[in-house]
C-alpha atoms as a PDB file:
ATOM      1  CA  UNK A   1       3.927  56.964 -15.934  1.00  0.00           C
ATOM      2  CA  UNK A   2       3.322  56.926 -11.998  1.00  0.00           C
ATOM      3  CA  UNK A   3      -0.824  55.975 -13.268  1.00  0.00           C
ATOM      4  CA  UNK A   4       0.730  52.854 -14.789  1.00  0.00           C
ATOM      5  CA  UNK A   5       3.013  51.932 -11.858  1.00  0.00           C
ATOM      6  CA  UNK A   6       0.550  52.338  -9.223  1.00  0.00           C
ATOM      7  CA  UNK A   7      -1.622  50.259 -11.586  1.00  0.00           C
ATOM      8  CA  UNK A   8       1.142  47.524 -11.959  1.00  0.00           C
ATOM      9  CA  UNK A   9       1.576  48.094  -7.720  1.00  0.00           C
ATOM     10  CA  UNK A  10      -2.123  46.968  -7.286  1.00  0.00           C
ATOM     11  CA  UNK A  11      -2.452  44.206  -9.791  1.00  0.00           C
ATOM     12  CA  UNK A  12       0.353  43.036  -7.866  1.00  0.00           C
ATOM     13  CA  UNK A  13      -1.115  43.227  -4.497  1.00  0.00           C
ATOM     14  CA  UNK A  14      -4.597  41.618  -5.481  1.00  0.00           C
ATOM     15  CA  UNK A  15      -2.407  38.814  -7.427  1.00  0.00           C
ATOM     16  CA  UNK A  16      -0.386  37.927  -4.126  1.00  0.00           C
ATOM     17  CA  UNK A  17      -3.452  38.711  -1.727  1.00  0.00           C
ATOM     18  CA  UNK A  18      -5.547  36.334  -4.229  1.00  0.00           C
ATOM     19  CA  UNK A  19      -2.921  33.857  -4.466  1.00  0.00           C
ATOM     20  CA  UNK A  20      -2.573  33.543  -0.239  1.00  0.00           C
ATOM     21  CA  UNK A  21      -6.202  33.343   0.224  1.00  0.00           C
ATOM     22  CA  UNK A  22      -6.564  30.534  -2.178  1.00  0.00           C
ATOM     23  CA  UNK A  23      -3.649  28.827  -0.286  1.00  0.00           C
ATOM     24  CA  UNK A  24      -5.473  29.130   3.167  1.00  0.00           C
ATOM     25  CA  UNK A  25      -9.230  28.578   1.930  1.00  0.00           C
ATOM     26  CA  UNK A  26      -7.818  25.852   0.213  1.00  0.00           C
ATOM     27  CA  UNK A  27      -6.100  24.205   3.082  1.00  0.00           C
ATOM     28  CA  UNK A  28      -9.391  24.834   5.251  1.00  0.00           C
ATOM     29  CA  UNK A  29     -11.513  23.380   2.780  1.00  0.00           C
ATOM     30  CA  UNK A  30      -9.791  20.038   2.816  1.00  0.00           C
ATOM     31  CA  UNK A  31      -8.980  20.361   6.734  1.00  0.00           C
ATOM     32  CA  UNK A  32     -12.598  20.728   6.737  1.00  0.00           C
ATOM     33  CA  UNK A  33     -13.999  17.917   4.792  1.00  0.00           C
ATOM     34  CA  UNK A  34     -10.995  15.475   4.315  1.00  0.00           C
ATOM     35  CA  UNK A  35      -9.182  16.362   7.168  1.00  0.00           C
ATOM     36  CA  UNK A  36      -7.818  12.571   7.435  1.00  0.00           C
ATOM     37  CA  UNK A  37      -7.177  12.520   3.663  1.00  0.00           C
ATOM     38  CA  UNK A  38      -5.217  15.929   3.704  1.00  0.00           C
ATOM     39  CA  UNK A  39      -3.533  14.941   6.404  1.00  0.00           C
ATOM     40  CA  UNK A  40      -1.623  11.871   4.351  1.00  0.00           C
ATOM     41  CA  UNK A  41      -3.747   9.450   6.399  1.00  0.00           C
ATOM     42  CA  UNK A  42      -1.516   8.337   8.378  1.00  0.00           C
ATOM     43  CA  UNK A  43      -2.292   6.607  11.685  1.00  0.00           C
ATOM     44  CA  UNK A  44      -0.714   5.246  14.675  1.00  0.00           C
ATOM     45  CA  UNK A  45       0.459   2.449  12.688  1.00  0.00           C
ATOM     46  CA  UNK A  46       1.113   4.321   9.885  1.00  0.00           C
ATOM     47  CA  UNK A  47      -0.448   5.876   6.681  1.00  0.00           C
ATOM     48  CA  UNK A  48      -3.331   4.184   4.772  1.00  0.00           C
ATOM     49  CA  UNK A  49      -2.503   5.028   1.297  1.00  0.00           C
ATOM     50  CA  UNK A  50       1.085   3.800   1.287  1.00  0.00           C
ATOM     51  CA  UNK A  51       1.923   0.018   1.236  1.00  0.00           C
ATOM     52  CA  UNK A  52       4.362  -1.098   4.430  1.00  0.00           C
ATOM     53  CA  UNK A  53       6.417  -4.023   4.862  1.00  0.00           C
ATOM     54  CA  UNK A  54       4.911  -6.512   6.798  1.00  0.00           C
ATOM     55  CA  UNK A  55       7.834  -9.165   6.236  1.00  0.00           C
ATOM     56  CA  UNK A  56       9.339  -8.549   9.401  1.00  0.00           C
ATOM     57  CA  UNK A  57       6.552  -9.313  11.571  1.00  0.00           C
ATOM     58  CA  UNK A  58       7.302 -12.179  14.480  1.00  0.00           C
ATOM     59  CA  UNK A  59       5.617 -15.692  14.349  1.00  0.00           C
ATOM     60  CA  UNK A  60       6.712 -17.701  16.481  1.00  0.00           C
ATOM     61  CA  UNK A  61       7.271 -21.495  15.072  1.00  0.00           C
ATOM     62  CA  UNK A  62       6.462 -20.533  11.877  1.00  0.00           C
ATOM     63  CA  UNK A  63       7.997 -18.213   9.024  1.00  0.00           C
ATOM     64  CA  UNK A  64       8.276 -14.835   9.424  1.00  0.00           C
ATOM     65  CA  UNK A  65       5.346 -12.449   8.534  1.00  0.00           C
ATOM     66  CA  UNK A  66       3.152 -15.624   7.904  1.00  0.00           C
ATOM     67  CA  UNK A  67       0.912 -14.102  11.132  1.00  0.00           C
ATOM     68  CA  UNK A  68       0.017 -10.877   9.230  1.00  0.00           C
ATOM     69  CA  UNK A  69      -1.681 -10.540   5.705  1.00  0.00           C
ATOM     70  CA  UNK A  70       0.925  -9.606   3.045  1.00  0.00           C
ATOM     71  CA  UNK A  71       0.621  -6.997  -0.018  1.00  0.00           C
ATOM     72  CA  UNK A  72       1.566  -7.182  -3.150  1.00  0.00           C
ATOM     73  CA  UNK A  73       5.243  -7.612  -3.609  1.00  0.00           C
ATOM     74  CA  UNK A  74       6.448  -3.808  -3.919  1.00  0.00           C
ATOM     75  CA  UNK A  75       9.335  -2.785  -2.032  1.00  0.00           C
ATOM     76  CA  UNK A  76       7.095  -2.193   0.822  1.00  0.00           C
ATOM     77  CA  UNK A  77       5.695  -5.378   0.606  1.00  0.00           C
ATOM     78  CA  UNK A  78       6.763  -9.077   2.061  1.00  0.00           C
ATOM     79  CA  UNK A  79       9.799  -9.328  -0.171  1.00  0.00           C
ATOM     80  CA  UNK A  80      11.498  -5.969   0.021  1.00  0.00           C
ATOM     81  CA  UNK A  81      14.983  -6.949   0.754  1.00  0.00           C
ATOM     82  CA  UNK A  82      17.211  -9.121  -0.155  1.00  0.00           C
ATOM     83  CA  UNK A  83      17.283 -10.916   3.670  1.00  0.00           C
ATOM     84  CA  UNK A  84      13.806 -11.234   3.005  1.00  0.00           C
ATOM     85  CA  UNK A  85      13.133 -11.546  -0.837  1.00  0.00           C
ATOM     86  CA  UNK A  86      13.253 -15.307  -2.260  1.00  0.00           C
ATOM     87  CA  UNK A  87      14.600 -13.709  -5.455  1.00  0.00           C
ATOM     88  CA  UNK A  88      16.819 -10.871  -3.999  1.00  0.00           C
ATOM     89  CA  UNK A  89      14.776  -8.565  -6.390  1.00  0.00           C
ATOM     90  CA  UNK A  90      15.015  -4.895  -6.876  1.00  0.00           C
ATOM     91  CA  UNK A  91      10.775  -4.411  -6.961  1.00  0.00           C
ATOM     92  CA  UNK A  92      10.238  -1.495  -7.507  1.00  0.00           C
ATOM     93  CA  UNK A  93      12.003   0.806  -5.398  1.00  0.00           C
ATOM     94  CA  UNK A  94       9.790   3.348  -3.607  1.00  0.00           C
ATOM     95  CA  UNK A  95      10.684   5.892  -1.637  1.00  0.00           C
ATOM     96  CA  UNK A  96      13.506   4.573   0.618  1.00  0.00           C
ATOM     97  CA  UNK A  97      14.265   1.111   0.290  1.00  0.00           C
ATOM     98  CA  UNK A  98      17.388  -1.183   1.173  1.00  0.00           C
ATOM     99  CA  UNK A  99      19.340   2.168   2.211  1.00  0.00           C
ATOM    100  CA  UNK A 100      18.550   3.673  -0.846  1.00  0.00           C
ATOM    101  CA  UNK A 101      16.700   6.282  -1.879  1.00  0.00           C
ATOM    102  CA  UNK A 102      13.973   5.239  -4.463  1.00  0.00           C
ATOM    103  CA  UNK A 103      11.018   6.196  -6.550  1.00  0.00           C
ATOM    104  CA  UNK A 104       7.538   5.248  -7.159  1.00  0.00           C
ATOM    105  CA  UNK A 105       7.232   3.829 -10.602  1.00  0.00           C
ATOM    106  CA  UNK A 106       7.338  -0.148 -12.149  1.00  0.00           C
ATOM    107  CA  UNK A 107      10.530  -2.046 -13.107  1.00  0.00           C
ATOM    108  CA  UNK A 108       9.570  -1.961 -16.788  1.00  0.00           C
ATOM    109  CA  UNK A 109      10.417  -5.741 -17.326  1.00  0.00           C
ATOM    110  CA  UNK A 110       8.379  -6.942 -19.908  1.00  0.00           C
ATOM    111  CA  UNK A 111       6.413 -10.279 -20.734  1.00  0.00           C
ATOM    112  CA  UNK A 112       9.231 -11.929 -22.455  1.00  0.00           C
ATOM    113  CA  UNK A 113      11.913 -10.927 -19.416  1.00  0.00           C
ATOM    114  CA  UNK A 114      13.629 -13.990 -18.082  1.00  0.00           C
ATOM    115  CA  UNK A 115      14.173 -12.394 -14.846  1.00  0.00           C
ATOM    116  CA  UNK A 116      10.719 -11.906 -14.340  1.00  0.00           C
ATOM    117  CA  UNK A 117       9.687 -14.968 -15.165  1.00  0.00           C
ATOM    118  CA  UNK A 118      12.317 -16.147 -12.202  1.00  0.00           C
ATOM    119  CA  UNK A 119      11.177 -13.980 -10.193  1.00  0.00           C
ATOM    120  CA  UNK A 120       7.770 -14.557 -10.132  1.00  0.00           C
ATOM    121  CA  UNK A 121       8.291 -18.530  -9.847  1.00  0.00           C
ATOM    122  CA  UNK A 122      10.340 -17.843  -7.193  1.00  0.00           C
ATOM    123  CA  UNK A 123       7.476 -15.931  -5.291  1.00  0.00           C
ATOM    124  CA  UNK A 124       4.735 -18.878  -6.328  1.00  0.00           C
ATOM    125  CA  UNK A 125       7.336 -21.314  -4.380  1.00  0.00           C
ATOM    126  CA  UNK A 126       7.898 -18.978  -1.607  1.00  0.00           C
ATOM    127  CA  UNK A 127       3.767 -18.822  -0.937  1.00  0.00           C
ATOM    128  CA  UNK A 128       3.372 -22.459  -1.592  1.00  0.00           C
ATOM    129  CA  UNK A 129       5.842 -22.509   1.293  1.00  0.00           C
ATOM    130  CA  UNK A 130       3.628 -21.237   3.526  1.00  0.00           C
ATOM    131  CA  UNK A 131       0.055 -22.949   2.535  1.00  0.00           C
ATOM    132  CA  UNK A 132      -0.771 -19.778  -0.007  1.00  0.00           C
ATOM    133  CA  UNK A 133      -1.872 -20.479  -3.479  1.00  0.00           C
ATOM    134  CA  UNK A 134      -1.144 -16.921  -4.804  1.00  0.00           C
ATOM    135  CA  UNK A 135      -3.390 -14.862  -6.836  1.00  0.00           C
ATOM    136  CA  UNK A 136      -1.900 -13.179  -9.450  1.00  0.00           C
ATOM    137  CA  UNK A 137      -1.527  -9.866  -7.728  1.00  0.00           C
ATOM    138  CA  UNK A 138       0.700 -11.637  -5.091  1.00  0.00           C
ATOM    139  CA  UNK A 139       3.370 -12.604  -7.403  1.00  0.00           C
ATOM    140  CA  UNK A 140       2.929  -9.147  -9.266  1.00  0.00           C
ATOM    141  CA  UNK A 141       4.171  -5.700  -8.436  1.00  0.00           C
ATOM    142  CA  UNK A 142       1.602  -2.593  -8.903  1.00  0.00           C
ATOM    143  CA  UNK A 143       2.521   0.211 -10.888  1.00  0.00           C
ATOM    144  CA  UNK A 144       3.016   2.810  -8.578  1.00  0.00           C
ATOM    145  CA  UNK A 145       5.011   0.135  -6.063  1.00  0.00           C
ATOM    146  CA  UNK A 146       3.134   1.677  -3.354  1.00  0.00           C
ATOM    147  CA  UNK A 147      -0.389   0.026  -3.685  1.00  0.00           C
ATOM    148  CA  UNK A 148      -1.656  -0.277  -0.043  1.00  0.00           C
ATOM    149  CA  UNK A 149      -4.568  -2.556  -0.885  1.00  0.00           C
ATOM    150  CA  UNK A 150      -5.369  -5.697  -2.062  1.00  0.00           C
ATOM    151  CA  UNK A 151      -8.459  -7.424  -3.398  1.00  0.00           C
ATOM    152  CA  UNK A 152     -10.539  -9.257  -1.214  1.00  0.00           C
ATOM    153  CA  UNK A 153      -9.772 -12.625  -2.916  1.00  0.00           C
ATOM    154  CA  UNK A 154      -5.934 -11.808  -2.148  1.00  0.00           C
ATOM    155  CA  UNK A 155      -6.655 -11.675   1.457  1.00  0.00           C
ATOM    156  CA  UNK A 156      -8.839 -15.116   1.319  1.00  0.00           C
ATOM    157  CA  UNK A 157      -6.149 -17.001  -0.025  1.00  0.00           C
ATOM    158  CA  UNK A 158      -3.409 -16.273   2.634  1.00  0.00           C
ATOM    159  CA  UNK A 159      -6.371 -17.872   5.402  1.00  0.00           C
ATOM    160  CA  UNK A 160      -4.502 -20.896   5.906  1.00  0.00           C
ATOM    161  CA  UNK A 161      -1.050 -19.270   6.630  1.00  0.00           C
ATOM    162  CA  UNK A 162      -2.543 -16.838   8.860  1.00  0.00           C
ATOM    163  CA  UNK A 163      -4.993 -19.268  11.061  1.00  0.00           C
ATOM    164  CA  UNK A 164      -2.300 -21.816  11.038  1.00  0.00           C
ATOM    165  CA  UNK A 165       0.157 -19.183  12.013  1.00  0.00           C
ATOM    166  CA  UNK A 166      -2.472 -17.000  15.066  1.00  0.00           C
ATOM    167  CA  UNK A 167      -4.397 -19.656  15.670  1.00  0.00           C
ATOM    168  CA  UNK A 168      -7.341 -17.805  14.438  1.00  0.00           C
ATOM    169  CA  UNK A 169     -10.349 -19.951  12.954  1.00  0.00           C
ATOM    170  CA  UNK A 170     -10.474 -19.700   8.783  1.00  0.00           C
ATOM    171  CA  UNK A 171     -14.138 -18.474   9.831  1.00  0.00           C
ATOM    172  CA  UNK A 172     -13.196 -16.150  11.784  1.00  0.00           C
ATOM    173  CA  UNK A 173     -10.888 -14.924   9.511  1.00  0.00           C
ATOM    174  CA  UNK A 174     -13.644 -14.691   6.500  1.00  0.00           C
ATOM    175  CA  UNK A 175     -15.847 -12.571   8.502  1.00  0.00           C
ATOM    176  CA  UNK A 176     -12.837 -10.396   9.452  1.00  0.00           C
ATOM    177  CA  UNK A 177     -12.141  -9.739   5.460  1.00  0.00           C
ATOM    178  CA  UNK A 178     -15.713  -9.401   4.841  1.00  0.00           C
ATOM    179  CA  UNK A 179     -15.871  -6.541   7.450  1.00  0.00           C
ATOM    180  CA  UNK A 180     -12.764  -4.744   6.101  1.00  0.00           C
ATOM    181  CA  UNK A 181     -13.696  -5.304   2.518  1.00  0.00           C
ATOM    182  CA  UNK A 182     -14.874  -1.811   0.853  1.00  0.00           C
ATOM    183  CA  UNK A 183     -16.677  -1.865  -2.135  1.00  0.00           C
ATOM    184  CA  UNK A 184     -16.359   0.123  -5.428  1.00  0.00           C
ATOM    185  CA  UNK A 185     -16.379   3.532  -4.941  1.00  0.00           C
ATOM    186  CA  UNK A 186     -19.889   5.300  -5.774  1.00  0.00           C
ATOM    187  CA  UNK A 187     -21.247   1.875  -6.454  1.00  0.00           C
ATOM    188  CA  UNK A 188     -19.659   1.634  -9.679  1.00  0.00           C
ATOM    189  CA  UNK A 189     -16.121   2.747  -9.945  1.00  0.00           C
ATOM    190  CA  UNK A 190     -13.429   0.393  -9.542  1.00  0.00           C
ATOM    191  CA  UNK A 191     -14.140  -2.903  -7.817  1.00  0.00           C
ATOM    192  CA  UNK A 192     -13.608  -4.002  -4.347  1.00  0.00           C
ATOM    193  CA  UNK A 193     -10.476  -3.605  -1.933  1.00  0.00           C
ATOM    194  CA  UNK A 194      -9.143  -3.974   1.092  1.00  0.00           C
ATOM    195  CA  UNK A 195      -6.294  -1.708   2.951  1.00  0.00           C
ATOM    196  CA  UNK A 196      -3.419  -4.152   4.216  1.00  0.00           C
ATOM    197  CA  UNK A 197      -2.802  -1.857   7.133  1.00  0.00           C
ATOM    198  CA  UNK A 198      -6.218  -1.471   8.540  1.00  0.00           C
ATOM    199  CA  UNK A 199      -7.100  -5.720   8.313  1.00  0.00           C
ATOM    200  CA  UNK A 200      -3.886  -6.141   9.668  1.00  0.00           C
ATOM    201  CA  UNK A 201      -4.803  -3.636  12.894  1.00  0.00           C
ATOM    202  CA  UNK A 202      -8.234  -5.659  12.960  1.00  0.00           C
ATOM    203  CA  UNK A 203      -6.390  -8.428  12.608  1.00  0.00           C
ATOM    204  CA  UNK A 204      -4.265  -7.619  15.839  1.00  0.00           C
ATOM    205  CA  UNK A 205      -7.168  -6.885  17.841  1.00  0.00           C
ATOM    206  CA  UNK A 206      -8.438 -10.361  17.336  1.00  0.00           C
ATOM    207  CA  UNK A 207      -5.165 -11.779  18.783  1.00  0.00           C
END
């Protein structure tokens, strides 16, 4: 009997010994070699791989957030309250949003929904508004409601409310995407994007 406990004793140790230094070798792996990635890339301005609301940035003489490139319209995005959203939508709720605690996850409103299909008129008149000729990923939520990135095409269209509203040349503004553009990961997976957060801190350095 006291052979099997002491047996049971040391599979017990090694399991909890094992089960720490996978924890820590773990950790210092990533710390390592993703260090920005493991630490929820966040910087000064934020983190990287959550979308932020950019709605409430100041333009003088002209509409609010129309100096900053949007992102898609999640509840972190340019319409995520109901002072600022044209359709006083829901999105998606994320996180915290509207002083309420939230999730990740899509609205499950489906093709045939009529308040989609007021909603997302509603957002093609509120670009229009400001010189924008949405893409489709504008007027759309993503499906976690936390995309931080757009498509390079997304960015290009929202030129003319940008340069009209900084005073930045459309050329300027093209080579600024260009820069800020990454391409598909490997060469082959997924196709091009662009994080909101970092062209809107090149953005501001350009100002």
């Amino acid at each position: 009997m006291l052979a099997h406990l002491r047996r049971s004793v040391v599979l017990g140790l090694i399991a909890i010994v094992l089960t720490f230094v996978y924890a820590f070798v773990g950790t210092g792996v990533s710390q390592v070699l993703f260090k920005h990635q493991a630490d929820g890339s966040v910087t000064r301005y934020g983190s990287t791989l959550v979308g932020q609301n950019w709605s409430d940035a100041v333009c003088p003489g002209h509409p609010v957030g129309s100096c900053v490139f949007q992102g898609r319209p999640d509840d972190l995005g340019p319409y995520s309250s109901a002072k600022t959203s044209p359709a006083e939508h829901p999105g998606d709720d994320p996180l915290v949003a509207n002083g309420q605690p939230g999730e990740t996850g899509a609205t499950n409103l489906g093709p045939r929904s009529q308040e989609l299909l007021t909603y997302t008129k509603e957002l093609v008149a509120y670009w229009h508004e400001r010189g924008v000729d949405p893409t489709p990923d504008l007027v759309t939520t993503s499906g976690s409601g936390v995309d931080p990135d757009i498509t390079p095409e997304d960015a290009l269209v929202q030129i003319p409310m940008v340069s009209a509203a900084t005073g930045i040349s459309p050329a300027s503004l093209r080579s600024l995407i260009a820069r800020q553009t990454n391409g598909r990961q490997f060469g082959f997976m997924g196709s091009s994007y662009i994080d909101v957060l970092q062209l809107n801190v090149a953005l501001a350095k350009l100002k």
